[in-house]
C-alpha atoms as a PDB file:
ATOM      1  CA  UNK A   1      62.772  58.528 -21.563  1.00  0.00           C
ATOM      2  CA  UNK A   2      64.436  59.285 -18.384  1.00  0.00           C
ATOM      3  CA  UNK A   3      67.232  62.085 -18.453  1.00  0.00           C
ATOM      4  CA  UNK A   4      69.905  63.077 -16.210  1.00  0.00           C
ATOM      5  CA  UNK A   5      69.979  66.661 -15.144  1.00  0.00           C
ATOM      6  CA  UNK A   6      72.971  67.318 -13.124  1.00  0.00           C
ATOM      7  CA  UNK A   7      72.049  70.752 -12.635  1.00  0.00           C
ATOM      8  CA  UNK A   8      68.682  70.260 -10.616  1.00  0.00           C
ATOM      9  CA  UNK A   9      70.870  66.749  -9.169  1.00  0.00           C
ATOM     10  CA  UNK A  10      68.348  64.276  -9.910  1.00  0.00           C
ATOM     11  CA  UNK A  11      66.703  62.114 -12.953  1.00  0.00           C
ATOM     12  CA  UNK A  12      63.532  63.005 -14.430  1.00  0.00           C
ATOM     13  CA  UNK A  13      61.123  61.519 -16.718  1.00  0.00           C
ATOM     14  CA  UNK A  14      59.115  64.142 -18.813  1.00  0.00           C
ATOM     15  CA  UNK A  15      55.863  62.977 -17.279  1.00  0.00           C
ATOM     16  CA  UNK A  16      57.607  64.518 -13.841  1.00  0.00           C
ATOM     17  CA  UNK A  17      58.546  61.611 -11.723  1.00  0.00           C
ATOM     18  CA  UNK A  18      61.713  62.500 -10.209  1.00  0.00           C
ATOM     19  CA  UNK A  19      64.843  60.870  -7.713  1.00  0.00           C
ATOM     20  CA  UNK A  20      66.793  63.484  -6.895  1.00  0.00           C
ATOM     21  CA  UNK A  21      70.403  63.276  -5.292  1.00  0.00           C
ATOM     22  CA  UNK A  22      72.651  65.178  -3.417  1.00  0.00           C
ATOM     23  CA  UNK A  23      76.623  64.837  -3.132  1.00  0.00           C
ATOM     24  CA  UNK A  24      78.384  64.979   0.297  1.00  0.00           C
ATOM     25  CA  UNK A  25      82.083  64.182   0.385  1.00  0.00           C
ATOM     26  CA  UNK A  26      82.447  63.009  -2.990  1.00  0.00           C
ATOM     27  CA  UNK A  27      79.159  60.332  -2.327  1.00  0.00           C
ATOM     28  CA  UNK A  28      75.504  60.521  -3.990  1.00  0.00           C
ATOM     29  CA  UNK A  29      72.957  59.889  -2.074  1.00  0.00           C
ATOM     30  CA  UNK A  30      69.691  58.463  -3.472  1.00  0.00           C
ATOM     31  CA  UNK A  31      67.381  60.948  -1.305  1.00  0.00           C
ATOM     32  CA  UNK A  32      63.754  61.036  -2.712  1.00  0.00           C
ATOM     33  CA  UNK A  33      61.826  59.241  -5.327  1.00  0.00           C
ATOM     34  CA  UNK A  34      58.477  61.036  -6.312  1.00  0.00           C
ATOM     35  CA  UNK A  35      55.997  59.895  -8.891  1.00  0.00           C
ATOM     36  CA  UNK A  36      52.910  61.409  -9.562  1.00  0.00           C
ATOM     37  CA  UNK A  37      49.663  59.922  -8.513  1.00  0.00           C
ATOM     38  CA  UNK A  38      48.503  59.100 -11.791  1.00  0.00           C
ATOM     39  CA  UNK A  39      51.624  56.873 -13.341  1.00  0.00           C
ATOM     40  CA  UNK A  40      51.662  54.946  -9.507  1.00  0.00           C
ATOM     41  CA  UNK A  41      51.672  51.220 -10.160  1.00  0.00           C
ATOM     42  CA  UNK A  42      53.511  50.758 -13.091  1.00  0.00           C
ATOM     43  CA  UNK A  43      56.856  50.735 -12.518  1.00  0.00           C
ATOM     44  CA  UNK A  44      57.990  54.328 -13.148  1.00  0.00           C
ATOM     45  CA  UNK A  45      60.142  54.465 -10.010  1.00  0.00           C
ATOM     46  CA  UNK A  46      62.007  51.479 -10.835  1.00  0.00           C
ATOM     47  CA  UNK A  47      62.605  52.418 -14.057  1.00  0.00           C
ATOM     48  CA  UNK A  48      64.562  55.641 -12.127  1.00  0.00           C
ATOM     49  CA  UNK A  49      66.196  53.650  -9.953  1.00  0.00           C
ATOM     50  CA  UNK A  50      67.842  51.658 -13.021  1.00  0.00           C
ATOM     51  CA  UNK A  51      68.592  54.566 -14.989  1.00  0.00           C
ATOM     52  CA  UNK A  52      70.352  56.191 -11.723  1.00  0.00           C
ATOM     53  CA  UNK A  53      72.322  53.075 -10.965  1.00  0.00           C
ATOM     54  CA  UNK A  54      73.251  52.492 -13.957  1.00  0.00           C
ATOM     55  CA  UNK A  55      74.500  55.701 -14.986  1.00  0.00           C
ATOM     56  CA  UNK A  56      75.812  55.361 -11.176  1.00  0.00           C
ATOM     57  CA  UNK A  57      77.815  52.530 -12.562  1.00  0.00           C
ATOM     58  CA  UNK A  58      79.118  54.278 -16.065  1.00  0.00           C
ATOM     59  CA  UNK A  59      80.433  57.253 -13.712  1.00  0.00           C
ATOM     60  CA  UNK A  60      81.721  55.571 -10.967  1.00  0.00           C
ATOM     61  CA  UNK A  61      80.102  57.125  -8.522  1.00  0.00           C
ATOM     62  CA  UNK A  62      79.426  55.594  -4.841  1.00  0.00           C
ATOM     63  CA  UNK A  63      75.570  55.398  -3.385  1.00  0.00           C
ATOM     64  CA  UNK A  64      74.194  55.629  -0.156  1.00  0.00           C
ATOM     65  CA  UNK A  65      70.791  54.622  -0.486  1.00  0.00           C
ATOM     66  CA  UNK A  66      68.746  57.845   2.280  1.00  0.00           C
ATOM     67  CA  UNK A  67      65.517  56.565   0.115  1.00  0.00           C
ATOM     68  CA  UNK A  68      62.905  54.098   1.605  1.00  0.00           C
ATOM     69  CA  UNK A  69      62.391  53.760  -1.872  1.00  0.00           C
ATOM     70  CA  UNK A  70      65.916  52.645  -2.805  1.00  0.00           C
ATOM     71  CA  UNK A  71      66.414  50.620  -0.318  1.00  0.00           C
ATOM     72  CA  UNK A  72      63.540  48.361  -1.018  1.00  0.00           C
ATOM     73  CA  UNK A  73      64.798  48.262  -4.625  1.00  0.00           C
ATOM     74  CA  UNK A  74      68.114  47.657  -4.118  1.00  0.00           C
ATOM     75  CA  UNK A  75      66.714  44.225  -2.393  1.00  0.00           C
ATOM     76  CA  UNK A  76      65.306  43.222  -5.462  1.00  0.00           C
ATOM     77  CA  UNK A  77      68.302  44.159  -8.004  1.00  0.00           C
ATOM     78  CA  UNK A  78      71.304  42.956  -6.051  1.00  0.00           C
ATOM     79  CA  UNK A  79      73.394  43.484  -9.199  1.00  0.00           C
ATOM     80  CA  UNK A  80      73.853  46.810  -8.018  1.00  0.00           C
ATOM     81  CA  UNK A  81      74.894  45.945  -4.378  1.00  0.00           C
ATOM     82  CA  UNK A  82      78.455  46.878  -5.338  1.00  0.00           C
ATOM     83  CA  UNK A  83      78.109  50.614  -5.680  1.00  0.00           C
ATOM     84  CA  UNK A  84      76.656  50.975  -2.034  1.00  0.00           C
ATOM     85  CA  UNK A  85      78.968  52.619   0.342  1.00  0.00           C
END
């Protein structure tokens, strides 16, 4: 389960992979996706990426992708593109 916690701006799943965010004029930017060693390999960090975007989408915010991480997986899930800025 991954959860939203606005208050630490990021997404977390409870074995502590994280993408964290930060807001500058009224934009989120995707900054850092970390997942531990041992859950590397099978697909936790996309699984963030989805659950950002999509709640991204639901919220209407705008993303500026200042991940390596994001960008690469914003390659492979155009259906996304459209919340870039």
């Amino acid at each position: 389960m991954i959860e939203h916690v606005p208050s630490e701006n990021c997404f977390r799943t409870p074995e502590g992979a994280v993408l964290s965010y930060t807001v500058k004029d009224g934009r989120y930017h995707f900054d850092h996706t970390v997942v531990p060693p041992e859950l590397r390999g099978q697909g936790v960090a996309g699984k963030l990426a989805t659950a950002a975007f999509e709640h991204a989408r639901e919220n209407g915010w705008s993303i500026v992708p200042d991940c390596s991480f994001i960008d690469v997986f914003l390659k492979r899930h155009p259906e996304f593109a459209e919340l870039v800025d």
